[in-house]
C-alpha atoms as a PDB file:
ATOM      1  CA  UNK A   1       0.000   0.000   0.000  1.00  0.00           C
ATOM      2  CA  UNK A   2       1.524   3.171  -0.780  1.00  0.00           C
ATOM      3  CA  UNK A   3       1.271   6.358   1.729  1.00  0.00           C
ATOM      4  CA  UNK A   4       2.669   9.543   2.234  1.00  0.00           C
ATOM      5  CA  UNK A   5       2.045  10.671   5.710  1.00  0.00           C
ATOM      6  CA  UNK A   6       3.051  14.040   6.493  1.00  0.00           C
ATOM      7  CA  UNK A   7       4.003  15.555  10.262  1.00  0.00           C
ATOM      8  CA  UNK A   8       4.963  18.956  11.644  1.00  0.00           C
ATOM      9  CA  UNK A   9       2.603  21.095  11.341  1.00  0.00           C
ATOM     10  CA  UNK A  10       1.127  23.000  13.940  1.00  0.00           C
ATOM     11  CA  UNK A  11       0.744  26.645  15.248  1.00  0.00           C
ATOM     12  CA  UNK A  12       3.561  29.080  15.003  1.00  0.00           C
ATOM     13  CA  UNK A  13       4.039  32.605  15.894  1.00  0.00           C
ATOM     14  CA  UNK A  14       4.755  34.917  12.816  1.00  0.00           C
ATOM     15  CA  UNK A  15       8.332  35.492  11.925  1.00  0.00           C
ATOM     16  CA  UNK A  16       8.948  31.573  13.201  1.00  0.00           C
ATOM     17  CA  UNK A  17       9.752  28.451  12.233  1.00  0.00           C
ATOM     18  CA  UNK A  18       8.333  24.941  11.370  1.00  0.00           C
ATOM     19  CA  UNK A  19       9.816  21.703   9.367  1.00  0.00           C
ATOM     20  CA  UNK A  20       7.103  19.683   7.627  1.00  0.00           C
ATOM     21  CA  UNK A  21       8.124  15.744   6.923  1.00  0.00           C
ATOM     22  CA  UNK A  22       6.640  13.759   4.103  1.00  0.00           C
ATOM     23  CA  UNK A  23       7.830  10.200   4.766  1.00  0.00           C
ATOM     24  CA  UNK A  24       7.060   7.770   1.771  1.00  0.00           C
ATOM     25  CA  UNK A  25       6.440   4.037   1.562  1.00  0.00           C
ATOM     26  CA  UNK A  26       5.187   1.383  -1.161  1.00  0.00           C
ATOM     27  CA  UNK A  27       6.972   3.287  -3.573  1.00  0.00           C
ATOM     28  CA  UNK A  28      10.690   3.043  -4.854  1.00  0.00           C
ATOM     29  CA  UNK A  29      10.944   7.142  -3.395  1.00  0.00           C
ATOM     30  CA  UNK A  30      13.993   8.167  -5.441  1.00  0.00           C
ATOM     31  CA  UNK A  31      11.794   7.881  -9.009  1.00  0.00           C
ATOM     32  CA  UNK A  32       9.512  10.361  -7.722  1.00  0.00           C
ATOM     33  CA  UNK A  33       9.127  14.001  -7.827  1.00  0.00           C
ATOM     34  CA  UNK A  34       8.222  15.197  -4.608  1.00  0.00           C
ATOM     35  CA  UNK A  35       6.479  18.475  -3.301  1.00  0.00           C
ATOM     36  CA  UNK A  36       3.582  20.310  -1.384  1.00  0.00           C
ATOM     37  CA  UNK A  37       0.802  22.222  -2.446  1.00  0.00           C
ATOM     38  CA  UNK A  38      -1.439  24.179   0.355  1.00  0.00           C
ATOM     39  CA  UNK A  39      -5.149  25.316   0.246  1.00  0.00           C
ATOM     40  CA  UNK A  40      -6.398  27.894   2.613  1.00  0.00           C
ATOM     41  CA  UNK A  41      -9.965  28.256   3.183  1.00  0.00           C
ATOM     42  CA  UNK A  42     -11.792  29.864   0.603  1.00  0.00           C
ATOM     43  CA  UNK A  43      -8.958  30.007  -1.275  1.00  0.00           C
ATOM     44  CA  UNK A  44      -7.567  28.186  -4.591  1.00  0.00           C
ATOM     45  CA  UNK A  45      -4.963  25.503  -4.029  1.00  0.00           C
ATOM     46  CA  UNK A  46      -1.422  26.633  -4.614  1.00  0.00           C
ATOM     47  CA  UNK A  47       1.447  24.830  -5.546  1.00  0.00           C
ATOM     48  CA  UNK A  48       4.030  25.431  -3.167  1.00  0.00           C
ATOM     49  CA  UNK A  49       7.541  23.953  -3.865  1.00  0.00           C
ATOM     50  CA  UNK A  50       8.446  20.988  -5.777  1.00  0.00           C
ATOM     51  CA  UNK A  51      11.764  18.819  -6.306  1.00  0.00           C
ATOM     52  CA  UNK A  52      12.536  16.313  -8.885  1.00  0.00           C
ATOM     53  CA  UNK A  53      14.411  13.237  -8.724  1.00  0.00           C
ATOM     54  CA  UNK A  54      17.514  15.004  -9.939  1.00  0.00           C
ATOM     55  CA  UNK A  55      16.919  17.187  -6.850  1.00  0.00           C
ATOM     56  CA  UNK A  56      16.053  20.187  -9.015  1.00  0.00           C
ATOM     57  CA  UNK A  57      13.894  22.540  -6.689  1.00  0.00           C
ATOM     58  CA  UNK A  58      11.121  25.317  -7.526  1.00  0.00           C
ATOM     59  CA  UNK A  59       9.060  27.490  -5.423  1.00  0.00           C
ATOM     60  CA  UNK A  60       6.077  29.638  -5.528  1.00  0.00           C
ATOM     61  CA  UNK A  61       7.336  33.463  -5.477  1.00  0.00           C
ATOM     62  CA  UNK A  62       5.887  34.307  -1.988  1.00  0.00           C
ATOM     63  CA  UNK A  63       7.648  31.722  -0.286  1.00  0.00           C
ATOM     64  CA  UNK A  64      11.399  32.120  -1.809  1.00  0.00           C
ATOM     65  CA  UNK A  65      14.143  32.582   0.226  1.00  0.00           C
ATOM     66  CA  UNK A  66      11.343  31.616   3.280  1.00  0.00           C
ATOM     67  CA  UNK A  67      11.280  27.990   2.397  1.00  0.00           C
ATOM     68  CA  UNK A  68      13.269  25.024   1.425  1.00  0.00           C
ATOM     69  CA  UNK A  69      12.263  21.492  -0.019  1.00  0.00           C
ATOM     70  CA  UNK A  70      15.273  18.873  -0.015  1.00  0.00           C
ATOM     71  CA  UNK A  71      14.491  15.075   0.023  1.00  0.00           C
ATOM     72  CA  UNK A  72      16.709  12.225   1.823  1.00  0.00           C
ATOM     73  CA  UNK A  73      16.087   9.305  -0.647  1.00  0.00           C
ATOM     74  CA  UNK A  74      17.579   6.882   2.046  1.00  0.00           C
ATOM     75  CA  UNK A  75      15.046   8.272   4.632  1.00  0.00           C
ATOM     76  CA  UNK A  76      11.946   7.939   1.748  1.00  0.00           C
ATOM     77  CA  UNK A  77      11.250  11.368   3.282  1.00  0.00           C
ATOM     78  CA  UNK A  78      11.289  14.815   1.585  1.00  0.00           C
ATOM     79  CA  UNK A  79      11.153  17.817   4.071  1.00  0.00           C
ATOM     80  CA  UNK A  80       9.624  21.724   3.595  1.00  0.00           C
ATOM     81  CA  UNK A  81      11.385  23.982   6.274  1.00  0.00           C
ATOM     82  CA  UNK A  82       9.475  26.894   6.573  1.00  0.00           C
ATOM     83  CA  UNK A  83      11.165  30.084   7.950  1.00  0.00           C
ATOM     84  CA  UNK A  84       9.915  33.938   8.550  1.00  0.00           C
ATOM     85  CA  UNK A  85       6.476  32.738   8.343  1.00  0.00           C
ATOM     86  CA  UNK A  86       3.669  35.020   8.039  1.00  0.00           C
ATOM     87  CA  UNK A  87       0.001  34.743   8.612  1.00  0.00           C
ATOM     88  CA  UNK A  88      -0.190  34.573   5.084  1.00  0.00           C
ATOM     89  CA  UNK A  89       1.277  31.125   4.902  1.00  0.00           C
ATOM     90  CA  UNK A  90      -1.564  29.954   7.046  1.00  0.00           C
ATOM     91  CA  UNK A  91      -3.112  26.693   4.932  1.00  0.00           C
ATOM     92  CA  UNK A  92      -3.082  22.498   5.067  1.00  0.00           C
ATOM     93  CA  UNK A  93      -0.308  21.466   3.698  1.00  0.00           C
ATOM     94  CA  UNK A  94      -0.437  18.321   1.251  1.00  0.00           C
ATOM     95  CA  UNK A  95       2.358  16.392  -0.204  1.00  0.00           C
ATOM     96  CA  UNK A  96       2.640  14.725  -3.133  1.00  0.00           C
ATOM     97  CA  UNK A  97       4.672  12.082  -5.051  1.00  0.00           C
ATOM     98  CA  UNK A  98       4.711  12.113  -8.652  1.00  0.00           C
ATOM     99  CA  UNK A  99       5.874   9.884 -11.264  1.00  0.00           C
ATOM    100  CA  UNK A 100       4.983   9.769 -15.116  1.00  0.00           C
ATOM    101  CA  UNK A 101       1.088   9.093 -14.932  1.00  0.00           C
ATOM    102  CA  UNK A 102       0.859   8.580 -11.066  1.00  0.00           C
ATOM    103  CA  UNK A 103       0.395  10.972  -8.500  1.00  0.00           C
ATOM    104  CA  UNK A 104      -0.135  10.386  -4.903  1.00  0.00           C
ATOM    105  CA  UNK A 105      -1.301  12.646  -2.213  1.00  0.00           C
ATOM    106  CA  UNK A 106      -0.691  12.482   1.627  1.00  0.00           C
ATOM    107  CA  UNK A 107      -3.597  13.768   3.739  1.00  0.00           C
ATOM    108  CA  UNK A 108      -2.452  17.100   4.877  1.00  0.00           C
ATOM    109  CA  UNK A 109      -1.385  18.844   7.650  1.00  0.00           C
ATOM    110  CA  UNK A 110      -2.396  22.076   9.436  1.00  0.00           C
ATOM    111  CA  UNK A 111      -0.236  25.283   9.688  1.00  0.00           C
ATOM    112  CA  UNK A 112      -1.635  27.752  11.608  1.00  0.00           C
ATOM    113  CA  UNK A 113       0.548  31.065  11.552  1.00  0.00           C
ATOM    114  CA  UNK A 114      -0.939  33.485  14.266  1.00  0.00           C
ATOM    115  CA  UNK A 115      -0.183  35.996  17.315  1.00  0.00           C
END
């Protein structure tokens, strides 16, 4: 069975910090691109960050420089850490695993940014 169960998340005060883990299994992880989207309520889902198999990375413009996506293939875990974060950033966090024609999702978790 193949999952992607994600951990971290939680609530921060702006201008801190959280790591967000992604750890994969029933999949051979190092074919995969990895990544996370984020949907706030009311609000359109939003791709995020993403890094390929080659460990090429790319991030949304209002998160650059904030955030950074690497992936430890022997771990089967790719990690977001989040820095400087602003209410803004405020959303569940899904990851995802893509290869070719298949694309798996984990089932989110929370990030709450707030005084």
């Amino acid at each position: 069975q193949v999952q992607l169960v994600e951990s971290g998340g939680g609530l921060v005060q702006p201008g801190g910090s959280l790591r967000l883990s992604c750890a994969a299994s029933g999949i051979i992880f190092s074919f995969y691109d990895m990544g996370w989207y984020r949907q706030a309520p009311g609000k359109q889902r939003e791709l995020v960050a993403s890094i390929t198999r080659e460990g090429t990375t790319n991030y949304v413009d209002s998160v650059k420089g904030r955030f950074t996506l690497s992936r430890d293939n022997a771990k089967n875990t790719a990690y977001l850490q989040m820095n400087s974060l602003k209410p803004e950033d405020t959303a569940v966090y899904f990851c995802f695993g893509k290869r070719d024609y298949v694309t798996y999702w984990g089932q989110g978790t929370r990030v709450t940014v707030s005084s």
